[in-house]
C-alpha atoms as a PDB file:
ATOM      1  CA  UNK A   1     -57.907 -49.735  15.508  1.00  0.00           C
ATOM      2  CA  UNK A   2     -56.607 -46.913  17.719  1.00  0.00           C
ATOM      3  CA  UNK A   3     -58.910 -44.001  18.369  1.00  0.00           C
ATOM      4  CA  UNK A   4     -58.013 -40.389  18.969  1.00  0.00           C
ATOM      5  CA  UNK A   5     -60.496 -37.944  20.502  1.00  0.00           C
ATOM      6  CA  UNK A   6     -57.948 -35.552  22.008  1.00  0.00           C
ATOM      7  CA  UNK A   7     -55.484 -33.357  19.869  1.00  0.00           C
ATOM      8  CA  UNK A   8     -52.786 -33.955  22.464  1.00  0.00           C
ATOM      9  CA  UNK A   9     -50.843 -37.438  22.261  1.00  0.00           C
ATOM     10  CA  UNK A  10     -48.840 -37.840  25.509  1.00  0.00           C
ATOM     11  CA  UNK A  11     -46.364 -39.479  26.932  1.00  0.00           C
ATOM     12  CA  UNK A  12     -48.556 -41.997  29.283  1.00  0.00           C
ATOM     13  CA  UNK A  13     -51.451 -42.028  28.082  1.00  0.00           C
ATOM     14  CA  UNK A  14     -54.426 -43.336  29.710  1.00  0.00           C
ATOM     15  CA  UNK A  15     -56.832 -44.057  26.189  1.00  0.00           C
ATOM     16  CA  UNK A  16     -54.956 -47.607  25.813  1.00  0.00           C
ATOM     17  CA  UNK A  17     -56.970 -49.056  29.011  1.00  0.00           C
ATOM     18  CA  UNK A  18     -60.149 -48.020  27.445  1.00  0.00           C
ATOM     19  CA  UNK A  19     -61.463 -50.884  27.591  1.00  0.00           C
ATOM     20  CA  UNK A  20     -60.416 -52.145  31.196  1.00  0.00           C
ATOM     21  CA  UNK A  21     -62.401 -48.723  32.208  1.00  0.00           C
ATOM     22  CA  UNK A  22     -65.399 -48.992  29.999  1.00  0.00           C
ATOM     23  CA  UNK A  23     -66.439 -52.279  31.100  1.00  0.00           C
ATOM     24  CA  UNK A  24     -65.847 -51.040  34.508  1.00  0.00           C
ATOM     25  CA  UNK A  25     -68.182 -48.462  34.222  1.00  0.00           C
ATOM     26  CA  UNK A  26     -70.868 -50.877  32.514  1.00  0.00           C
ATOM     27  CA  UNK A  27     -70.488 -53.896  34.683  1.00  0.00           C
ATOM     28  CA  UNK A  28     -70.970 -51.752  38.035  1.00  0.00           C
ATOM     29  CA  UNK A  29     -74.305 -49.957  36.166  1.00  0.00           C
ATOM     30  CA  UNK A  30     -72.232 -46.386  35.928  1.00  0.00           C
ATOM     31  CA  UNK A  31     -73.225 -45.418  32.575  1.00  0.00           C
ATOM     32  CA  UNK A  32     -73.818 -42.299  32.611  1.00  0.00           C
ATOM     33  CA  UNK A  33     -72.401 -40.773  35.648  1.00  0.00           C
ATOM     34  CA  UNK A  34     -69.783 -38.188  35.911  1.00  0.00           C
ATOM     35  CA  UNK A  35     -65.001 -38.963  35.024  1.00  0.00           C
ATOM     36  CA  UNK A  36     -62.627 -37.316  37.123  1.00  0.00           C
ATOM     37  CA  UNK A  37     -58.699 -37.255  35.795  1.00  0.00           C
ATOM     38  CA  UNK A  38     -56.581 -35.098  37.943  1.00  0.00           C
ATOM     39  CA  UNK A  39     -53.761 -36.311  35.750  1.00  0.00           C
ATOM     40  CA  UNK A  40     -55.394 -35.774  32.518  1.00  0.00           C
ATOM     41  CA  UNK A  41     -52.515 -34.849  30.298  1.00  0.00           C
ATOM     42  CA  UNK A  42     -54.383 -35.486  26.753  1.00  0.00           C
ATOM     43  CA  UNK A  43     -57.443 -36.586  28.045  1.00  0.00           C
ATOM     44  CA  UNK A  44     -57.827 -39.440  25.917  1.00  0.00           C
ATOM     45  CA  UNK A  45     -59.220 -41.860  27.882  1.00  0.00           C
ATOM     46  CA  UNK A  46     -61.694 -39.045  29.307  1.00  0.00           C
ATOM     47  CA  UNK A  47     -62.670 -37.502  26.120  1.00  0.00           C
ATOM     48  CA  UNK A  48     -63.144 -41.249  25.023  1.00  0.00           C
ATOM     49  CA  UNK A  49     -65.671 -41.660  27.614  1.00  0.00           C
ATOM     50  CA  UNK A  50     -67.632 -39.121  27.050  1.00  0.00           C
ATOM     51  CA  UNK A  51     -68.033 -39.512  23.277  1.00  0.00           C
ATOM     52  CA  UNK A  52     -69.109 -42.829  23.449  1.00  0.00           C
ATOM     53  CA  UNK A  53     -71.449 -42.461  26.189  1.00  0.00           C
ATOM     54  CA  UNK A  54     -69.989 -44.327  28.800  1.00  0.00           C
ATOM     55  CA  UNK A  55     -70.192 -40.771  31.074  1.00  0.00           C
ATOM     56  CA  UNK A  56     -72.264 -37.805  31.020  1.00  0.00           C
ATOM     57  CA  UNK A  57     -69.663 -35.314  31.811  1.00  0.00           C
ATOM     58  CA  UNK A  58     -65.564 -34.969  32.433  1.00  0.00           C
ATOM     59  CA  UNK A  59     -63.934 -32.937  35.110  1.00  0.00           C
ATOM     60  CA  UNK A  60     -60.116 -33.011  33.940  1.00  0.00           C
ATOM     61  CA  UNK A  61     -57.155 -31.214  35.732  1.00  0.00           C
ATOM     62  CA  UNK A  62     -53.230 -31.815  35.375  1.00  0.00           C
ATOM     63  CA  UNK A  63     -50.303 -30.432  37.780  1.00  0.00           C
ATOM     64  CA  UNK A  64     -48.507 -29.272  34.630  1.00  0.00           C
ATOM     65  CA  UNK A  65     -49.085 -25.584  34.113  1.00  0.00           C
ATOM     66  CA  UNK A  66     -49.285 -26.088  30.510  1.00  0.00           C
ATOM     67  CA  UNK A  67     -51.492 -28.587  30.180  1.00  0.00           C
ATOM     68  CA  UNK A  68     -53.971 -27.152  32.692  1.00  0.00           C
ATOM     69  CA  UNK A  69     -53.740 -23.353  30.268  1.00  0.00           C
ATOM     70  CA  UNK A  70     -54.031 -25.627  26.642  1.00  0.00           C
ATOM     71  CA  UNK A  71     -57.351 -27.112  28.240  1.00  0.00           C
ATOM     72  CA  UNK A  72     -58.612 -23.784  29.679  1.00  0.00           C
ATOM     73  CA  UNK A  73     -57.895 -21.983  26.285  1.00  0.00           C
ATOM     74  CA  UNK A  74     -59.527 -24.439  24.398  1.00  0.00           C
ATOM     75  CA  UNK A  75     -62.853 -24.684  26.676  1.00  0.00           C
ATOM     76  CA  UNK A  76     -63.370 -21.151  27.539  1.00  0.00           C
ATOM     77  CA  UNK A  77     -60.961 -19.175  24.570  1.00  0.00           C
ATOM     78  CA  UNK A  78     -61.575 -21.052  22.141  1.00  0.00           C
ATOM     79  CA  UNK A  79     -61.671 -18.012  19.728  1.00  0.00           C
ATOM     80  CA  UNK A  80     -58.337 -16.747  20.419  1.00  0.00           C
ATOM     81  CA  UNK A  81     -57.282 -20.157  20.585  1.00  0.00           C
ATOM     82  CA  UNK A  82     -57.564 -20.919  17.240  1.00  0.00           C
END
């Protein structure tokens, strides 16, 4: 069963290693801690994360201008964004 926490599906996606990365983070006791992306594109795997607990909070970036101002408008406008 695929799951989808980010409205975004993109090309590359990191949410298929899910679970290469969560038993990463329980096997080395890291439940809980803090994700960094820098390439986060759609976030998947990061939003996934998050939602089930594995981490406390994301810090997500991307080099593409676009994706970096979708994420911004949807955290902090999320008003106007909708």
């Amino acid at each position: 069963m695929n799951i989808h926490y980010s409205p975004l599906r993109y090309p590359g996606g990191k949410n298929c290693i899910f679970p290469f990365v969560s038993k990463i983070f329980y096997e080395n006791q890291l439940i809980g801690t803090s994700y960094a992306e820098p390439y986060a594109g759609g976030s998947g795997l990061a939003l996934r994360l998050l939602f089930e607990g594995y981490v406390n909070h994301i810090y997500i970036n991307d080099l593409d201008r676009s994706i970096y101002a979708f994420w911004i408008s949807v955290l902090n406008r999320s008003d106007e964004f909708l």
